[in-house]
Protein backbone atom coordinates (compact mmCIF):
# COMPACT_ATOMS: atom_id res chain seq x y z
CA UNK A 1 26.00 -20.62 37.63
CA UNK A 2 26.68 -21.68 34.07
CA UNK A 3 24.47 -20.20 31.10
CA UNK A 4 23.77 -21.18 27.82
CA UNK A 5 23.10 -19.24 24.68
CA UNK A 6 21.44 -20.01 21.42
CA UNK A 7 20.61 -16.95 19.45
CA UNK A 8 18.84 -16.10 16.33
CA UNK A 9 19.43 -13.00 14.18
CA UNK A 10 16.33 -11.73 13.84
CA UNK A 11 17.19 -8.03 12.62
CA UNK A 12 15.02 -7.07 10.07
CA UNK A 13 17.73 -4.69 8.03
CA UNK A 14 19.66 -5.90 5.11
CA UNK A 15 23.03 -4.63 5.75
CA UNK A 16 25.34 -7.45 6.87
CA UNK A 17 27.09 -5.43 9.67
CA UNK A 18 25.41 -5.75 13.10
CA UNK A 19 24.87 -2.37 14.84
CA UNK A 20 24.35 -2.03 18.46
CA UNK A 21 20.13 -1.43 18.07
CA UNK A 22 19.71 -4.97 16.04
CA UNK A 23 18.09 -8.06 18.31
CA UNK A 24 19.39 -11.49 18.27
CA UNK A 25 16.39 -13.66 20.11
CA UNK A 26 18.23 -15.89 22.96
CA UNK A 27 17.22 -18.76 24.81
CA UNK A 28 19.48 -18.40 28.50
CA UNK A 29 19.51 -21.41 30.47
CA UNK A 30 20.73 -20.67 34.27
CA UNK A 31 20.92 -24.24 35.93
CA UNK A 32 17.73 -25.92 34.84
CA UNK A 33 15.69 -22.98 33.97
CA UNK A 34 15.39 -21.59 30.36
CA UNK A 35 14.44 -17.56 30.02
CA UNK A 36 13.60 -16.51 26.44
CA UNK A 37 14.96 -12.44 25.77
CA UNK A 38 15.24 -10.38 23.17
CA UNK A 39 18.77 -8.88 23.22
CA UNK A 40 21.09 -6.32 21.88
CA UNK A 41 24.40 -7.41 20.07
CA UNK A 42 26.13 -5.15 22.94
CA UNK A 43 24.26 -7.00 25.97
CA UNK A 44 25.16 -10.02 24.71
CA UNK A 45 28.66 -9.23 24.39
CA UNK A 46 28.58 -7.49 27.58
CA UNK A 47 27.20 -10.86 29.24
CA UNK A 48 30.09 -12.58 27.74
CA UNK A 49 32.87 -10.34 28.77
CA UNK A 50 31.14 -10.54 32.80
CA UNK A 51 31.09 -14.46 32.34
CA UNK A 52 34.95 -14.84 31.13
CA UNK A 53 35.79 -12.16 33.55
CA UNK A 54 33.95 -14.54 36.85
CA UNK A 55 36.02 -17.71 35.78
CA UNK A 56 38.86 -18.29 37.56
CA UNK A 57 42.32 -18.53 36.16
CA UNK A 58 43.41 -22.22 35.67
CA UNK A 59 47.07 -23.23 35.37
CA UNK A 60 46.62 -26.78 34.62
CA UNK A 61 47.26 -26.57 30.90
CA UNK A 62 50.56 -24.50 31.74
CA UNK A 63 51.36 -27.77 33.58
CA UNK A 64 50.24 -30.10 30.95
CA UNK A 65 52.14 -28.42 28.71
CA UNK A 66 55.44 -28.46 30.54
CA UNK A 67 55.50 -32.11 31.16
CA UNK A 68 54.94 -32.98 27.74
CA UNK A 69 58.22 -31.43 26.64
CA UNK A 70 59.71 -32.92 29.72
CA UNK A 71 58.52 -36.24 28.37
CA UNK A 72 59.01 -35.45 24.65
CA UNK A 73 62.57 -34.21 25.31
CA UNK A 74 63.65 -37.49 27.54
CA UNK A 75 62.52 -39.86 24.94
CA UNK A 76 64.17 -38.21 21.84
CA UNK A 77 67.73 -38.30 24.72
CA UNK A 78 66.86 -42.08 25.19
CA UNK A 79 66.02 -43.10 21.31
CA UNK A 80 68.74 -41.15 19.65
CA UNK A 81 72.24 -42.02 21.79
């Protein structure tokens, strides 16, 4: 279930720190449906945190990574003897 975010500050204070009571107004899209909520700055961070937390754990860049300096270091062996 992937959701999207777009938020608009709509505190009404004038200090430029966000505390936990101001509202950000969000438009959530889960699948195809869009849900329009008026949330804290802790829910949505809270709603963050639970979404990073449910995705799994992906090696592949670990991978990526390694066989690019595989490659890297063969080629500056072959060009440089």
């Amino acid at each position: 279930m992937s959701m999207l975010f777009f938020m608009q500050y709509s505190s009404k204070t004038t200090s430029p720190s966000c505390a936990s009571s101001d509202k950000v107004s969000c438009t959530i899209w889960e699948g195809q449906e869009a849900k329009k909520a008026d949330l804290s700055v802790l829910d949505i961070s809270a709603l963050i945190i639970a979404k990073v937390e449910r995705a799994r754990e992906n090696s592949d860049y670990l991978y990526l990574g390694n066989l690019n300096i595989t490659l890297i270091t063969f080629l500056i062996l072959v060009y440089c003897e």
